[in-house]
N, C-alpha and C. Protein backbone atom coordinates (compact mmCIF):
# COMPACT_ATOMS: atom_id res chain seq x y z
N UNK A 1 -9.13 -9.39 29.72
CA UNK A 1 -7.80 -9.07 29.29
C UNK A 1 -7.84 -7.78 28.46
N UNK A 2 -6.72 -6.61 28.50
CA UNK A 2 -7.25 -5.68 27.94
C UNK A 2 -6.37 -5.89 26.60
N UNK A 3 -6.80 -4.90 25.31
CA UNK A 3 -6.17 -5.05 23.99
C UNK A 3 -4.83 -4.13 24.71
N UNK A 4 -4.16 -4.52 23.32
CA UNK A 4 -2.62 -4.33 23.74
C UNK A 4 -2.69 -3.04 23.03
N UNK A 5 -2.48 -2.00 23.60
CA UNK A 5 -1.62 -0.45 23.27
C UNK A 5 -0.93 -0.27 22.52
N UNK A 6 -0.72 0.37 21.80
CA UNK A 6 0.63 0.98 21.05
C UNK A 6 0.92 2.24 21.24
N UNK A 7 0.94 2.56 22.52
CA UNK A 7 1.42 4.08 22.72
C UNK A 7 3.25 4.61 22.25
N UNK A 8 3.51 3.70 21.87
CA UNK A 8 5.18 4.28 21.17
C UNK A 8 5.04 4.32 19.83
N UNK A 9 3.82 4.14 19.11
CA UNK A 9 3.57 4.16 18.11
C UNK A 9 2.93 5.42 17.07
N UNK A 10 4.03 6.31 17.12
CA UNK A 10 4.15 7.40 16.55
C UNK A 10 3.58 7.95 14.99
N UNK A 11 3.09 8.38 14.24
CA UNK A 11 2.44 8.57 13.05
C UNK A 11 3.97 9.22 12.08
N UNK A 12 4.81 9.99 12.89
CA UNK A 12 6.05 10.21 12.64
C UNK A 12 6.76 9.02 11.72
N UNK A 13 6.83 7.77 12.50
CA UNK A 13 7.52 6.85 12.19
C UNK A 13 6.74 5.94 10.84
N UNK A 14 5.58 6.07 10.76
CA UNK A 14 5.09 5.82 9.71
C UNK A 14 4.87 6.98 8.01
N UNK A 15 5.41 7.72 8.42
CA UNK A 15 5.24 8.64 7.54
C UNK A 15 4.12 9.98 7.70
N UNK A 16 3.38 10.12 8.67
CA UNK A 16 2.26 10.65 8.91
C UNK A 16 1.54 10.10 7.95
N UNK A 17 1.59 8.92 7.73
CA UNK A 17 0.34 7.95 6.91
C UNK A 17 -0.98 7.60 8.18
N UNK A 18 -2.20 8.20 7.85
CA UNK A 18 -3.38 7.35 8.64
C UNK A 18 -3.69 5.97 8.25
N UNK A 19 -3.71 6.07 6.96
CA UNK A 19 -3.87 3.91 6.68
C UNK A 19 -2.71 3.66 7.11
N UNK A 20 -1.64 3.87 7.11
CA UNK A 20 -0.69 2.68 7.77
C UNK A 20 -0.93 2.75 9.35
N UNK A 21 -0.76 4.13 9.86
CA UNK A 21 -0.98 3.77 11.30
C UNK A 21 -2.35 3.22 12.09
N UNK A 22 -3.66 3.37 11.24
CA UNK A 22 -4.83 2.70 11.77
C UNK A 22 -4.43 1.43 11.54
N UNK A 23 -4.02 0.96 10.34
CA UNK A 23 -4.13 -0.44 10.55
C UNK A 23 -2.62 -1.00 11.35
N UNK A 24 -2.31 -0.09 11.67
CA UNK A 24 -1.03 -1.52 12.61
C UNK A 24 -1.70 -0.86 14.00
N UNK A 25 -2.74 0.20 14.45
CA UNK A 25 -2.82 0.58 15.16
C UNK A 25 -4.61 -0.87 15.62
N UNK A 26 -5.07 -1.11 14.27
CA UNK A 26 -6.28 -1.97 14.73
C UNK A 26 -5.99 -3.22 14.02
N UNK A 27 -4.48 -3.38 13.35
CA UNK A 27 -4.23 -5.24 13.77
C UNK A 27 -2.64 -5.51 13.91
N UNK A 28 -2.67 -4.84 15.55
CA UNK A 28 -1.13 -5.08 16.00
C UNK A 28 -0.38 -6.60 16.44
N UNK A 29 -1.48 -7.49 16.15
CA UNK A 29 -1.09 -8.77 16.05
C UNK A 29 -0.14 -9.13 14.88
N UNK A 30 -0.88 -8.70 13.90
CA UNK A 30 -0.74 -8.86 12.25
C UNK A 30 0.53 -7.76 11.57
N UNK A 31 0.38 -6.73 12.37
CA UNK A 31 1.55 -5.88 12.51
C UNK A 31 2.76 -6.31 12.98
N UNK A 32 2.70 -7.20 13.58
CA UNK A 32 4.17 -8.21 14.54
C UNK A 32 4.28 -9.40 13.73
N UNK A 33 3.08 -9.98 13.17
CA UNK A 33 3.49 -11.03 12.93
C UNK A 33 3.70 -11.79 11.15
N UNK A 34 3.54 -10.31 10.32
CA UNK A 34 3.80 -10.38 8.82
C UNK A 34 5.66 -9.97 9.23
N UNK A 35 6.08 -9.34 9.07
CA UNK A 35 7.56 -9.34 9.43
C UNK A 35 7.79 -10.49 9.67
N UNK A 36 7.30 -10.66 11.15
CA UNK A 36 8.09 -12.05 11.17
C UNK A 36 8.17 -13.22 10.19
N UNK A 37 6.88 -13.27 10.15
CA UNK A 37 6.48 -14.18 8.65
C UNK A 37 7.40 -14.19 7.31
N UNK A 38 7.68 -13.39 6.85
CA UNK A 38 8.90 -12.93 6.01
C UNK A 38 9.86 -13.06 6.22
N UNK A 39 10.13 -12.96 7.21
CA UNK A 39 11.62 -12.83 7.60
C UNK A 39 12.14 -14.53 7.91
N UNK A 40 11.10 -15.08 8.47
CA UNK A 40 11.08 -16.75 8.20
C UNK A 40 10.70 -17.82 7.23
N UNK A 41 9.90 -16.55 5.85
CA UNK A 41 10.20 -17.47 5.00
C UNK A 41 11.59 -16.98 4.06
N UNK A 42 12.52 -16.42 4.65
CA UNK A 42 13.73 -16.15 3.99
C UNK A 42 14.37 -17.33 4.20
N UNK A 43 14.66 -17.96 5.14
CA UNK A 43 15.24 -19.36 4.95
C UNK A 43 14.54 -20.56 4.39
N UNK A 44 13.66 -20.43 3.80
CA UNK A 44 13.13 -21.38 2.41
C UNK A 44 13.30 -20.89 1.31
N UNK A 45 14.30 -21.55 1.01
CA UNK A 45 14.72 -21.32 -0.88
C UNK A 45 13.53 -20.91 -1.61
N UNK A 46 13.38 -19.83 -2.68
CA UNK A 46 11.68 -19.27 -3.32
C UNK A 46 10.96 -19.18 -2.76
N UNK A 47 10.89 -18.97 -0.98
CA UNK A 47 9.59 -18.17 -0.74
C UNK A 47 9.91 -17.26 0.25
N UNK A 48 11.14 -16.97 -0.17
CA UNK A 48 11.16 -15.32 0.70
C UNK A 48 10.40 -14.19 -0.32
N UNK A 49 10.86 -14.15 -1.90
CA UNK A 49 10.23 -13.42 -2.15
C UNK A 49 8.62 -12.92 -2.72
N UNK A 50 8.17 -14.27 -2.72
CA UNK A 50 6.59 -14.47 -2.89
C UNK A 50 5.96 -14.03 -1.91
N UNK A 51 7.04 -14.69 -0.63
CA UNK A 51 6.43 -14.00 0.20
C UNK A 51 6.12 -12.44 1.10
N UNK A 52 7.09 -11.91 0.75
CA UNK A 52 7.18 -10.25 0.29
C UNK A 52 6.33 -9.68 -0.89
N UNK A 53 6.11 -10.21 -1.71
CA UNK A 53 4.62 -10.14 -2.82
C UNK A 53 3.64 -10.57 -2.31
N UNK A 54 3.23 -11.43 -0.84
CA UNK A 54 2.14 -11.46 -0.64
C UNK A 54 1.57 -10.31 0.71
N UNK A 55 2.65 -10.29 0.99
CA UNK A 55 3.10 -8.71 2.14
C UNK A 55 2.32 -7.74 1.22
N UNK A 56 2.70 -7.47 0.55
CA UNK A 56 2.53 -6.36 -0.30
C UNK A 56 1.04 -6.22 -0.67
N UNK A 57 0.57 -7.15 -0.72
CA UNK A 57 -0.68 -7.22 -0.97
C UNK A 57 -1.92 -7.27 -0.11
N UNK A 58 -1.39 -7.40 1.41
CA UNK A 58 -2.15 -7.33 2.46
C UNK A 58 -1.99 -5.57 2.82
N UNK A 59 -0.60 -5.32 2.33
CA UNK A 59 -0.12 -4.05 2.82
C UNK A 59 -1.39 -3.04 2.14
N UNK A 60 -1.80 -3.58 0.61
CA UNK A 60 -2.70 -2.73 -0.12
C UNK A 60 -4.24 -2.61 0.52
N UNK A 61 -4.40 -3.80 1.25
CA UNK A 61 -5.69 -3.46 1.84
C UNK A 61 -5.69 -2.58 2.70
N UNK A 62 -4.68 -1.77 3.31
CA UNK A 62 -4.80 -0.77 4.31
C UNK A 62 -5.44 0.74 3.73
N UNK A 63 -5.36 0.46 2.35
CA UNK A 63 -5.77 2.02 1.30
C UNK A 63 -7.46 1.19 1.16
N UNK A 64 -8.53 0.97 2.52
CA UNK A 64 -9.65 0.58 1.53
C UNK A 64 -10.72 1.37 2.30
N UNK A 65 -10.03 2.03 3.66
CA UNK A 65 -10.93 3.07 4.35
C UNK A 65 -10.84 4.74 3.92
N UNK A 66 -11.70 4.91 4.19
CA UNK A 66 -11.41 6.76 3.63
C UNK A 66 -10.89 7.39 5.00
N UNK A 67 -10.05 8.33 5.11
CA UNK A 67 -10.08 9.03 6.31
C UNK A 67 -11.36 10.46 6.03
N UNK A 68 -11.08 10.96 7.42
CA UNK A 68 -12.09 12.15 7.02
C UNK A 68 -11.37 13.24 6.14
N UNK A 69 -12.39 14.35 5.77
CA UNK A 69 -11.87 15.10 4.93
C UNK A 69 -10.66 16.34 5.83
N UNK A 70 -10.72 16.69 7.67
CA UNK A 70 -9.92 17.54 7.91
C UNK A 70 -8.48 16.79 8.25
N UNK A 71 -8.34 15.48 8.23
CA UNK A 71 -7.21 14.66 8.01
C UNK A 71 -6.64 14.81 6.61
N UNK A 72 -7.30 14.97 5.72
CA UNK A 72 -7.12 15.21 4.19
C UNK A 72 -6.42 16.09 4.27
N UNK A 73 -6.99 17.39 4.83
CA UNK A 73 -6.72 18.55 4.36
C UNK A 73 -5.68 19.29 5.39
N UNK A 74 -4.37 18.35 6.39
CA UNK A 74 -3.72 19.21 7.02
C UNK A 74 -2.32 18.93 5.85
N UNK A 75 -2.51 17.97 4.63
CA UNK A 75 -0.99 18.66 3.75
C UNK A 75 -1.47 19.88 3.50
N UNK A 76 -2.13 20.19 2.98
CA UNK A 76 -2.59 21.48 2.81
C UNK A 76 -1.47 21.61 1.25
N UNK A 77 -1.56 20.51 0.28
CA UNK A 77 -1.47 20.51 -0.97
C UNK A 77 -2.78 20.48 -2.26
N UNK A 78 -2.04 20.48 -3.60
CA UNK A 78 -2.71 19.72 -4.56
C UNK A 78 -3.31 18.62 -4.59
N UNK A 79 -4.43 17.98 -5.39
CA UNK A 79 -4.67 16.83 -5.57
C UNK A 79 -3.14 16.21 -5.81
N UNK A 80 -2.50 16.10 -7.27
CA UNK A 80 -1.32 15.80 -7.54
C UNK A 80 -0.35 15.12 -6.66
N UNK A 81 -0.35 16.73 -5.93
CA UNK A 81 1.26 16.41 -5.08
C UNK A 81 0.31 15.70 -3.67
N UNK A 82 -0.38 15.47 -3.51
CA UNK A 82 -1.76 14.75 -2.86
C UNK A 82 -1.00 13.42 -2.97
N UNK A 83 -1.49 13.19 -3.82
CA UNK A 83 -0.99 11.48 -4.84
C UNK A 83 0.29 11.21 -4.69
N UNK A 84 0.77 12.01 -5.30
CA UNK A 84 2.77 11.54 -5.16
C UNK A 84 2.79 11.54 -3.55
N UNK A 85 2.68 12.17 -2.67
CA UNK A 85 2.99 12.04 -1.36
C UNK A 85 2.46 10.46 -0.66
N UNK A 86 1.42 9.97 -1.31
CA UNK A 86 0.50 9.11 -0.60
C UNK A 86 1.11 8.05 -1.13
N UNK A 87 1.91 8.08 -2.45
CA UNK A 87 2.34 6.62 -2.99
C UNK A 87 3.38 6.90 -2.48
N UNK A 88 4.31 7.90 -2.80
CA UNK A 88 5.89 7.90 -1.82
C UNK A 88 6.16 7.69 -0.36
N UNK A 89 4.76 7.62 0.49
CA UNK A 89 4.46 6.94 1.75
C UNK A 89 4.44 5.91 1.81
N UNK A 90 3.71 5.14 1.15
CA UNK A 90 3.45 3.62 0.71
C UNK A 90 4.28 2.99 0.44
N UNK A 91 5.20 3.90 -0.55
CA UNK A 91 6.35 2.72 -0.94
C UNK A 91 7.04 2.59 0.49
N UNK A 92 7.77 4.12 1.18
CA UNK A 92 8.49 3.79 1.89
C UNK A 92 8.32 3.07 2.60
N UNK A 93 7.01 3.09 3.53
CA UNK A 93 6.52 2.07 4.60
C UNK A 93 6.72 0.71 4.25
N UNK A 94 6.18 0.51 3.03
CA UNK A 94 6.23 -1.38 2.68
C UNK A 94 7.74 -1.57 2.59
N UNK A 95 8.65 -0.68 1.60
CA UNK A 95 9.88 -1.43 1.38
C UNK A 95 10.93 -1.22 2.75
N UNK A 96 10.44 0.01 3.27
CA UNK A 96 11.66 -0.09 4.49
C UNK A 96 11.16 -1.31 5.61
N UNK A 97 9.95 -1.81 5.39
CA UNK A 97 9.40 -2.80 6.54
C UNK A 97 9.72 -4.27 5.86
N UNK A 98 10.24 -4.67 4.30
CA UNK A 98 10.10 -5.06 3.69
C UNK A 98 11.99 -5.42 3.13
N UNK A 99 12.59 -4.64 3.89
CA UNK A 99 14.14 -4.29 3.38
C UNK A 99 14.94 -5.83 3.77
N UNK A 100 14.66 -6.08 5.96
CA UNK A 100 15.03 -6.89 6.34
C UNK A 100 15.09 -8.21 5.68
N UNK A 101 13.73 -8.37 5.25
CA UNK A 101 13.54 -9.79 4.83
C UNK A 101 14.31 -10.08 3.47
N UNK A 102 13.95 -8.99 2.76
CA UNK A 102 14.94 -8.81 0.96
C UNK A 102 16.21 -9.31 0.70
N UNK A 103 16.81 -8.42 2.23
CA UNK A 103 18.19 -8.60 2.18
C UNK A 103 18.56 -10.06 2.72
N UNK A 104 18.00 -10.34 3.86
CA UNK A 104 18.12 -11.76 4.17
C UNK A 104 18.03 -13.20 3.10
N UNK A 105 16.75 -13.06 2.24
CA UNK A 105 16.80 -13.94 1.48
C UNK A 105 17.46 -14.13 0.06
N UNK A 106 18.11 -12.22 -0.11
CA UNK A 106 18.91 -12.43 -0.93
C UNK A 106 20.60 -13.23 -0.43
N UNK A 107 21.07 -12.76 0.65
CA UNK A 107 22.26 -13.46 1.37
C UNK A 107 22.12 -14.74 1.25
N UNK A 108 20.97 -15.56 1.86
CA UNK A 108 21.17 -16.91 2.07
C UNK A 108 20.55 -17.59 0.78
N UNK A 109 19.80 -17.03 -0.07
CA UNK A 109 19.78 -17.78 -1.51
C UNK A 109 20.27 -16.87 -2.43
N UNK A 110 21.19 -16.80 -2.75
CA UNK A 110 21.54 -16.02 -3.86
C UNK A 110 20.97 -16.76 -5.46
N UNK A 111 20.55 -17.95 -5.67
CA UNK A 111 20.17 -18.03 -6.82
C UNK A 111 18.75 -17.59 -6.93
N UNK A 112 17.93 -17.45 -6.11
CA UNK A 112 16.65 -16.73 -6.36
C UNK A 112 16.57 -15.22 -5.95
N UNK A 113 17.51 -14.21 -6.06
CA UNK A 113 17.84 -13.36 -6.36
C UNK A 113 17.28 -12.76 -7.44
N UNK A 114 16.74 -13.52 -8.55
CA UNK A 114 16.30 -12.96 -9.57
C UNK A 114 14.63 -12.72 -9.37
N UNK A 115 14.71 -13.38 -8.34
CA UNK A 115 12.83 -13.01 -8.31
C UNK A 115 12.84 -11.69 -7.66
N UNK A 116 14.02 -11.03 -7.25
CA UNK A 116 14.01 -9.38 -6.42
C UNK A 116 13.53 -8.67 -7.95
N UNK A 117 13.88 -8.92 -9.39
CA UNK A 117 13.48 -8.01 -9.97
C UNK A 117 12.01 -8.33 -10.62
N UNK A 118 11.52 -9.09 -9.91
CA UNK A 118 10.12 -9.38 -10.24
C UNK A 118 9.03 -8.89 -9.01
N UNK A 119 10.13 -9.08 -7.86
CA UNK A 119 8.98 -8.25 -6.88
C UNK A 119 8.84 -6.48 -6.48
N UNK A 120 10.26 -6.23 -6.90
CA UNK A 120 10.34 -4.89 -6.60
C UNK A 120 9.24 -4.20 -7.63
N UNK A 121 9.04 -4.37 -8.90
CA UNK A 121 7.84 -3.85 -9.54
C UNK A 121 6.61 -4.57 -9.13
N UNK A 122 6.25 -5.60 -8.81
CA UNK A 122 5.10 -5.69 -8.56
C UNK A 122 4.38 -4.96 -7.47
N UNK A 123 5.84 -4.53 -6.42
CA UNK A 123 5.36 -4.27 -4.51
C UNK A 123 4.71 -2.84 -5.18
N UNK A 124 5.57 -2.40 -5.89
CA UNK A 124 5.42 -0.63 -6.02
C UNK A 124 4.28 0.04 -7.33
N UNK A 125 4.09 -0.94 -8.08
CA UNK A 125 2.53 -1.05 -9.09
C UNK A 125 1.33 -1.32 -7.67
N UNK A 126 1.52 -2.03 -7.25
CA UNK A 126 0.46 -2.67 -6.74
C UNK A 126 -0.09 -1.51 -5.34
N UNK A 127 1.26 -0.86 -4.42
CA UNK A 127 0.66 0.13 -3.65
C UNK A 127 0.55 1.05 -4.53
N UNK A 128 0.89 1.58 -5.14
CA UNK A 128 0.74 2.63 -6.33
C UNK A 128 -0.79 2.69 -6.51
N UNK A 129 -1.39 1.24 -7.44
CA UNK A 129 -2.50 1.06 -8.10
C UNK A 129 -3.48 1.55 -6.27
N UNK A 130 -3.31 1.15 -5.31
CA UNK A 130 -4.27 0.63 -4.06
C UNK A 130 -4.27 2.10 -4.05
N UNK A 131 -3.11 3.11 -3.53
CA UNK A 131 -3.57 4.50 -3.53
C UNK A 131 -4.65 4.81 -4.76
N UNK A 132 -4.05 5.24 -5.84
CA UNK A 132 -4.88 5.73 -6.78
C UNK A 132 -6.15 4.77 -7.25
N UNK A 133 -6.84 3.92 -6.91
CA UNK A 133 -7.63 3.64 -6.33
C UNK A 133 -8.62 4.08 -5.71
N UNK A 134 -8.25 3.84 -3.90
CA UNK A 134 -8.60 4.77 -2.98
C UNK A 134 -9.24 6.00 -3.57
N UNK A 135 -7.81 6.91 -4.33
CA UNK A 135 -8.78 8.24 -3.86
C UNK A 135 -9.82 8.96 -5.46
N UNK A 136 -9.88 7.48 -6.26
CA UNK A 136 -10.78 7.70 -7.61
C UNK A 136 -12.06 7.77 -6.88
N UNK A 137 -12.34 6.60 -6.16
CA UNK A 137 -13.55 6.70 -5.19
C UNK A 137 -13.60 7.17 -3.55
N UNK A 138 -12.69 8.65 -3.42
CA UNK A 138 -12.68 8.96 -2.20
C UNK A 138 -14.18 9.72 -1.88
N UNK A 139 -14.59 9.47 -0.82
CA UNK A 139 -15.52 10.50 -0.36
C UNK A 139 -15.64 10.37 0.82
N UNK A 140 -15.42 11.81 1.65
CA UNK A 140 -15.49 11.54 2.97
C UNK A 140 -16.49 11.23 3.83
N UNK A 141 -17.12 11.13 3.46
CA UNK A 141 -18.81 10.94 3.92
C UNK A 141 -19.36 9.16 3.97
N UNK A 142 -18.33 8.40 3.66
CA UNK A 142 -18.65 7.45 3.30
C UNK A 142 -17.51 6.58 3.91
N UNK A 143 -17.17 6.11 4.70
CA UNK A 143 -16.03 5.64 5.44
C UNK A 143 -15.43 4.45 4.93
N UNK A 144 -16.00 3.67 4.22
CA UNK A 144 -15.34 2.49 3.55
C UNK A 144 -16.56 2.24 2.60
N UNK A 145 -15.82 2.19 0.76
CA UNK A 145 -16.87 1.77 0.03
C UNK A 145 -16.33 0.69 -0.49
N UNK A 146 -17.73 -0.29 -1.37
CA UNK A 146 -16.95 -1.44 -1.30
C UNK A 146 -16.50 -1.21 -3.07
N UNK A 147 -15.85 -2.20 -3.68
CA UNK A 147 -14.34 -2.16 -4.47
C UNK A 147 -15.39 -2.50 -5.69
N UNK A 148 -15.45 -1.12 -6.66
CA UNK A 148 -16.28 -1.47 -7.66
C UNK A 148 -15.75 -2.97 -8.34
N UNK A 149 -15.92 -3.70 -9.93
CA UNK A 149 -15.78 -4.65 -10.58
C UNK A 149 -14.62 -4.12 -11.30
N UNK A 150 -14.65 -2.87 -11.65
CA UNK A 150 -13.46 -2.82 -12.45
C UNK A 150 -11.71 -2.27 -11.13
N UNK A 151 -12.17 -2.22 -10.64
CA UNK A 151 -10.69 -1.90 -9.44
C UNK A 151 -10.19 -3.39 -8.99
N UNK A 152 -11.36 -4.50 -8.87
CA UNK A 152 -11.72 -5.73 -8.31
C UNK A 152 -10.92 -6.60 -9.54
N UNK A 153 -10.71 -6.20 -10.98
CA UNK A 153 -10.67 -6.61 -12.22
C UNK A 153 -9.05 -6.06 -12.21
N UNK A 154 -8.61 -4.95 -12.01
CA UNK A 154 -7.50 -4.47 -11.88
C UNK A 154 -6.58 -4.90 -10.54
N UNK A 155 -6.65 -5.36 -9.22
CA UNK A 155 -5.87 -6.27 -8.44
C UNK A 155 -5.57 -7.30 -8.63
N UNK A 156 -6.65 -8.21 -10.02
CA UNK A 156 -6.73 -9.76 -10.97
C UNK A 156 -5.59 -9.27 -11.12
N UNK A 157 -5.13 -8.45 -11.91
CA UNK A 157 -4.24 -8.69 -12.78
C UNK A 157 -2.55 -8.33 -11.99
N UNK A 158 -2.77 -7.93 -10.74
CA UNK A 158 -1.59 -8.96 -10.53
C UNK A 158 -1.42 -9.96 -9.89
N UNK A 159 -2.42 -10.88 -10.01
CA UNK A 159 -2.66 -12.18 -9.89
C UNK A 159 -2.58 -12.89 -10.87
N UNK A 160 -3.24 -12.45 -11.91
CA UNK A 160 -3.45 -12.95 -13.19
C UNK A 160 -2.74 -12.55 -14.09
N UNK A 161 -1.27 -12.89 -14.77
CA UNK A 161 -0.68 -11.93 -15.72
C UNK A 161 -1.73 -11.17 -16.74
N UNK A 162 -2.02 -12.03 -17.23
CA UNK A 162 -3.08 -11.98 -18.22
C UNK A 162 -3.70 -10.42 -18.09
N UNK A 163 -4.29 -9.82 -17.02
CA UNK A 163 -5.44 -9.28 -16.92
C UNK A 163 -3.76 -8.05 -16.36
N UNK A 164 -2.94 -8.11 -16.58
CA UNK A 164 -1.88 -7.03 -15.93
C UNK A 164 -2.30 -5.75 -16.96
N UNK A 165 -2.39 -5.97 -18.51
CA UNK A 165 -2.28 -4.64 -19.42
C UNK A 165 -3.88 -4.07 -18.91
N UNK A 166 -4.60 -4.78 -18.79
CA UNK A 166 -5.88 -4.03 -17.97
C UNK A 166 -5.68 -2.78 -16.98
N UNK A 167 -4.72 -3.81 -16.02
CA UNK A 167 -4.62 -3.17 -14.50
C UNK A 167 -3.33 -1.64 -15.20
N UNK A 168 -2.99 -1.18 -15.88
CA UNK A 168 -1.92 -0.64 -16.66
C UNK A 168 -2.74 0.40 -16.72
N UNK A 169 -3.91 0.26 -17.41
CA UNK A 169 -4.78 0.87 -18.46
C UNK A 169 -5.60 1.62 -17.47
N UNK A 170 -6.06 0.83 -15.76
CA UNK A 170 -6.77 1.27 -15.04
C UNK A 170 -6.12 2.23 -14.78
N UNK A 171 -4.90 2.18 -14.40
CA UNK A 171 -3.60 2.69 -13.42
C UNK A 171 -3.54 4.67 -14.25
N UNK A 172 -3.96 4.35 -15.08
CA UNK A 172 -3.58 5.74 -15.65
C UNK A 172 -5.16 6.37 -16.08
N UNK A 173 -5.68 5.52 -16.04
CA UNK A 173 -7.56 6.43 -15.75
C UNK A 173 -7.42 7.10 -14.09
N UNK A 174 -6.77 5.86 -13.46
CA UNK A 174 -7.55 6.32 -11.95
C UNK A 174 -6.25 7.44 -11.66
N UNK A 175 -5.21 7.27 -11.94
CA UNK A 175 -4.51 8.71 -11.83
C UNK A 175 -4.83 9.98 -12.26
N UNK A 176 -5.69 10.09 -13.07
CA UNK A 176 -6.58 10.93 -13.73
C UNK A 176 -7.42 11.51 -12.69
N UNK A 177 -8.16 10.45 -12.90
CA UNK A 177 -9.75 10.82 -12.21
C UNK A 177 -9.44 10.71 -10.32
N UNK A 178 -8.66 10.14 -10.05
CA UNK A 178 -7.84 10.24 -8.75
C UNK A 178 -7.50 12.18 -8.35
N UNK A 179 -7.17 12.60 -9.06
CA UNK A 179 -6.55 13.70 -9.16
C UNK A 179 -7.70 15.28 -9.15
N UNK A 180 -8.73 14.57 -10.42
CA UNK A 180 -9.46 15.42 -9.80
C UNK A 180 -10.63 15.29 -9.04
N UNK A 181 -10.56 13.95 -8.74
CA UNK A 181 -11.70 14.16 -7.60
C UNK A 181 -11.06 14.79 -6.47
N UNK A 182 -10.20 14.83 -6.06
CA UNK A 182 -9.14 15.15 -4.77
C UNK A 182 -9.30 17.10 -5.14
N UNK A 183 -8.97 17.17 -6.18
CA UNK A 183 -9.24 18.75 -6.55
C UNK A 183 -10.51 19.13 -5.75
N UNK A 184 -11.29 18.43 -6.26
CA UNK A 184 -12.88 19.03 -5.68
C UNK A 184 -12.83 19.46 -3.72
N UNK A 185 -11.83 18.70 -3.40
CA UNK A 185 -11.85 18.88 -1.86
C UNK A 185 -10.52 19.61 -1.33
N UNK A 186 -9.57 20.00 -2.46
CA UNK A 186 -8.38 20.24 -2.28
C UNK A 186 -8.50 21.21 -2.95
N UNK A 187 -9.45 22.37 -3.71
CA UNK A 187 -9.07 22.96 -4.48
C UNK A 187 -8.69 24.94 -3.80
N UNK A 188 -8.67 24.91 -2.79
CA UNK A 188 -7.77 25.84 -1.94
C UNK A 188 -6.42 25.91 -2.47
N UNK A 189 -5.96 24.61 -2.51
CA UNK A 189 -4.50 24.79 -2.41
C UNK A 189 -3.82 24.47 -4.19
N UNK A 190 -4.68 24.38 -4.99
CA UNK A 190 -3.96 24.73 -6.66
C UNK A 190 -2.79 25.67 -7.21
């Protein structure tokens, strides 16, 4: 049987994101069938939106491969504007893939409505944190590294309230050091 194609599956439509389009491009099962998943737990009272927080969190494993460095380098930006582009991808992709189900489970439960303002910050910390992440330990030479203790310590915490002012604390080192490691391979375009 051969694997199923995605030749209508444009990089356009994803944002010219490579993690989003490799991975719906190498798990187009899982690509069809988280939507749906969401979108059917909108008719169970409290778990439409957990379950859009757990979307979100599969969505982050797509930031855990490196692309190469001449994929890097066709924005032909800053580290910086590097970063803002890669999280303003992220968001869009998760929340516009992420909109259907929102709106649905806000319509048919309106009293758990209030968990929308508990997931909308978690969806957008959490791809946020997975980019800047990514590119603290980018190197192109190295195609997937595995997730030091303290990045591993910083996804706890949005699992773990507890361990959240950690993941806070990471969030603004690795924007840092995110930034200029990306310089070192980006530094043409300053």
């Amino acid at each position: 049987m051969k694997p199923l194609r995605l030749r209508w599956l444009r990089t356009a439509l994803l944002g010219y994101s490579p993690e989003w389009t490799a991975g719906v491009r190498r798990h187009p099962g899982l690509a069809a069938a988280l939507p749906a998943a969401t979108i059917g737990c909108a008719f169970v009272p409290y778990a439409g939106f957990p379950a859009l927080a757990a979307a979100a969190l599969l969505c982050a494993g797509l930031y855990a491969r490196n692309e190469p460095l001449p994929l890097l380098l066709l924005c032909e930006c800053s580290g910086a504007r590097l970063l803002v582009r890669k999280i303003g991808t992220a968001w869009r992709n998760y929340f516009l893939a992420a909109l259907p189900a929102a709106a649905l489970t806000a319509a048919l439960h309106p009293r758990t409505a209030w968990l929308a303002a508990l997931w909308l910050p978690f969806a957008a910390l959490l791809l946020a944190y997975a980019v800047l992440a990514k590119y603290t330990r980018y190197d192109p030479a190295i195609p997937e590294t595995p997730l030091p203790a303290a990045t591993r310590l910083g996804f706890a915490g949005f699992l773990v309230p507890v361990f959240l002012p950690v993941t806070l604390c990471l969030m603004v080192s690795y924007a840092v050091r995110a930034e200029r490691n990306l310089d070192r391979y980006l530094y043409d375009y300053d």
